[in-house]
C-alpha atoms as a PDB file:
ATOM      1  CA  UNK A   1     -19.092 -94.804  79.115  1.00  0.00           C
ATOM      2  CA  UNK A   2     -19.215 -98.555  77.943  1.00  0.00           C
ATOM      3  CA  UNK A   3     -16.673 -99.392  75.796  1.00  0.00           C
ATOM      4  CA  UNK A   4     -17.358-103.496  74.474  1.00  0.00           C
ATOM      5  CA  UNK A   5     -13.810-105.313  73.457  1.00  0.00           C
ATOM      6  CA  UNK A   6     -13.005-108.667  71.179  1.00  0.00           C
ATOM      7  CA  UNK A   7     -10.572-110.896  73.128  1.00  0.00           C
ATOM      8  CA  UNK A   8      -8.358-113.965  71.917  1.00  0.00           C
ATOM      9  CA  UNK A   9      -7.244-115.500  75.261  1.00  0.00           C
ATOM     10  CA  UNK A  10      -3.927-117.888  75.537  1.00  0.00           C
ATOM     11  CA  UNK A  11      -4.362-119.463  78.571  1.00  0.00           C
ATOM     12  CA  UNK A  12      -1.013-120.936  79.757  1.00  0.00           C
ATOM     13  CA  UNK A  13       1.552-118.615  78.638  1.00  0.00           C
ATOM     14  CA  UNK A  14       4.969-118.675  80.051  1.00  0.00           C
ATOM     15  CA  UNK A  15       4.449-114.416  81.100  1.00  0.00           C
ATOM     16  CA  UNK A  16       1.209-112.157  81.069  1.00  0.00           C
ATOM     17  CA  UNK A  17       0.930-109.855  77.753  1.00  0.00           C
ATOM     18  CA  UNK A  18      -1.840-107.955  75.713  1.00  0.00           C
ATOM     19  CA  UNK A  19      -1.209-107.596  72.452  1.00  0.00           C
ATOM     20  CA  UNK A  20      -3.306-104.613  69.779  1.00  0.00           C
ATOM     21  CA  UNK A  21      -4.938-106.739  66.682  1.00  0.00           C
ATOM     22  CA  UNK A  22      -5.502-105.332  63.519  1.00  0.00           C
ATOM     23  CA  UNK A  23      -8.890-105.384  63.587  1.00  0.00           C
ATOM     24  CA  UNK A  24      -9.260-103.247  66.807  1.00  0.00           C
ATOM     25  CA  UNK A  25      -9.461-106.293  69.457  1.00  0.00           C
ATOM     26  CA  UNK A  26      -6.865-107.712  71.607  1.00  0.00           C
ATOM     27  CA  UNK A  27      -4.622-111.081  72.044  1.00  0.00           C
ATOM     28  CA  UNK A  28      -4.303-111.568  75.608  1.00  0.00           C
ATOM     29  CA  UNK A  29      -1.636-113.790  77.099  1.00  0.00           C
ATOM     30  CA  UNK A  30      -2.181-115.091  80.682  1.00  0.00           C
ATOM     31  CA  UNK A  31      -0.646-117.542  82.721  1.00  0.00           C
ATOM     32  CA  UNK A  32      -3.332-118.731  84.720  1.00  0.00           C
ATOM     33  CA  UNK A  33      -5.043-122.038  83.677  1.00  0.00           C
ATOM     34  CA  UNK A  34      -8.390-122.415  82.204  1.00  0.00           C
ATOM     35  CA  UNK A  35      -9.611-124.513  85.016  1.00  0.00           C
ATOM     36  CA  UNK A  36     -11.949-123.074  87.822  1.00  0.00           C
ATOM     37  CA  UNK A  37     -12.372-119.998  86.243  1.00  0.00           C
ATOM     38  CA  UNK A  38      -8.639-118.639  86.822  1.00  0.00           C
ATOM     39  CA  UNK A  39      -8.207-117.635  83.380  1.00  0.00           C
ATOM     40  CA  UNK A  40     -10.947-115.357  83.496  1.00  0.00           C
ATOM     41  CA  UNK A  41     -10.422-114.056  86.557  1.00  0.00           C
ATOM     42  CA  UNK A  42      -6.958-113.123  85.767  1.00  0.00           C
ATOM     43  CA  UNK A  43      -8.210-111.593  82.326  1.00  0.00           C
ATOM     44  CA  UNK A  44     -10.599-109.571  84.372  1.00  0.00           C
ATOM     45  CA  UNK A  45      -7.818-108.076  86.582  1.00  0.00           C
ATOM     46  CA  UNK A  46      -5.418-107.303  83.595  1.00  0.00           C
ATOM     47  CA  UNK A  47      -7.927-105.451  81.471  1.00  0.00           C
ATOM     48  CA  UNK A  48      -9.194-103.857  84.968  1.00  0.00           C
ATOM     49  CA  UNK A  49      -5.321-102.890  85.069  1.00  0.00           C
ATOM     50  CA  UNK A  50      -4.755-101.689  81.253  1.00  0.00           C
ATOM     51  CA  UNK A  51      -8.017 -99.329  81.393  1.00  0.00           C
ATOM     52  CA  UNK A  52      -7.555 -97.976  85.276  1.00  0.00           C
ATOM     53  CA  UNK A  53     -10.748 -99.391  85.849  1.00  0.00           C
ATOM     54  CA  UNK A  54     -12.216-101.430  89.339  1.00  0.00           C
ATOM     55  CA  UNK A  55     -12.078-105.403  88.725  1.00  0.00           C
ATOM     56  CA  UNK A  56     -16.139-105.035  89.163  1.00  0.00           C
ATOM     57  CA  UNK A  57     -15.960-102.558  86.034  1.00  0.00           C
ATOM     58  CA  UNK A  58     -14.672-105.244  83.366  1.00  0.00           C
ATOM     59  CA  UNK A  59     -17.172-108.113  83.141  1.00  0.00           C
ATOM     60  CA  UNK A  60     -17.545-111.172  80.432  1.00  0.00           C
ATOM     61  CA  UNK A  61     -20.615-110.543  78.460  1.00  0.00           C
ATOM     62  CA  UNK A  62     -19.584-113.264  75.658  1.00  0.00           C
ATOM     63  CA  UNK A  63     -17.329-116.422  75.597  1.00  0.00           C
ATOM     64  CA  UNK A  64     -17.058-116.931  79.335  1.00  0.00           C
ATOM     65  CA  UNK A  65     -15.661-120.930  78.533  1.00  0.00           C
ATOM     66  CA  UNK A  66     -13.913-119.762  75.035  1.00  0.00           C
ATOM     67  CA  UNK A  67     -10.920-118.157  74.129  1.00  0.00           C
ATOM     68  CA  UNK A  68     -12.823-115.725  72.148  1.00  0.00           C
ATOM     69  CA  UNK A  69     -14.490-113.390  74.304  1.00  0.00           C
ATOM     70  CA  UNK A  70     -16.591-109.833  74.518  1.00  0.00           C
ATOM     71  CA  UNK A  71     -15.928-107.667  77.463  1.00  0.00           C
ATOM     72  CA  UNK A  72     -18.106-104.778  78.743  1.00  0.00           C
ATOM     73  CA  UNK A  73     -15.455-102.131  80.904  1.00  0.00           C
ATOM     74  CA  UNK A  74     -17.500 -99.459  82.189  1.00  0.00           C
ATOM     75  CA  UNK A  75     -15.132 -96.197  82.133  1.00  0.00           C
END
């Protein structure tokens, strides 16, 4: 099963959070940097972590350098 999510990122928080948005997406705090792709790899490995899915299941289909982003996680 695919399931496709919205994402706001907030790169460069002071602690790691996701956070439910009224319309059905999620805010997602990180503190990783958006530089060299750390932001995104540490959003990868958080949603792999909220779902119980493999890293390799979660992948950035839309918005890979902005903070709004669509994410494919393969359940």
């Amino acid at each position: 099963m695919k399931i496709k999510v919205k994402v706001k990122v907030i790169a460069g928080a002071k602690k790691k959070a996701i956070e439910q948005l009224p319309d059905g997406g999620l805010k997602v705090h990180l503190t990783a940097v958006r530089e060299k792709n750390k932001a995104n790899q540490q959003l990868i490995e958080l949603l792999a972590e909220h779902y119980g899915v493999a890293k390799s299941r979660v992948e950035i289909i839309k918005g890979k350098l902005a903070s709004q982003k669509v994410l494919e996680i393969i359940k």
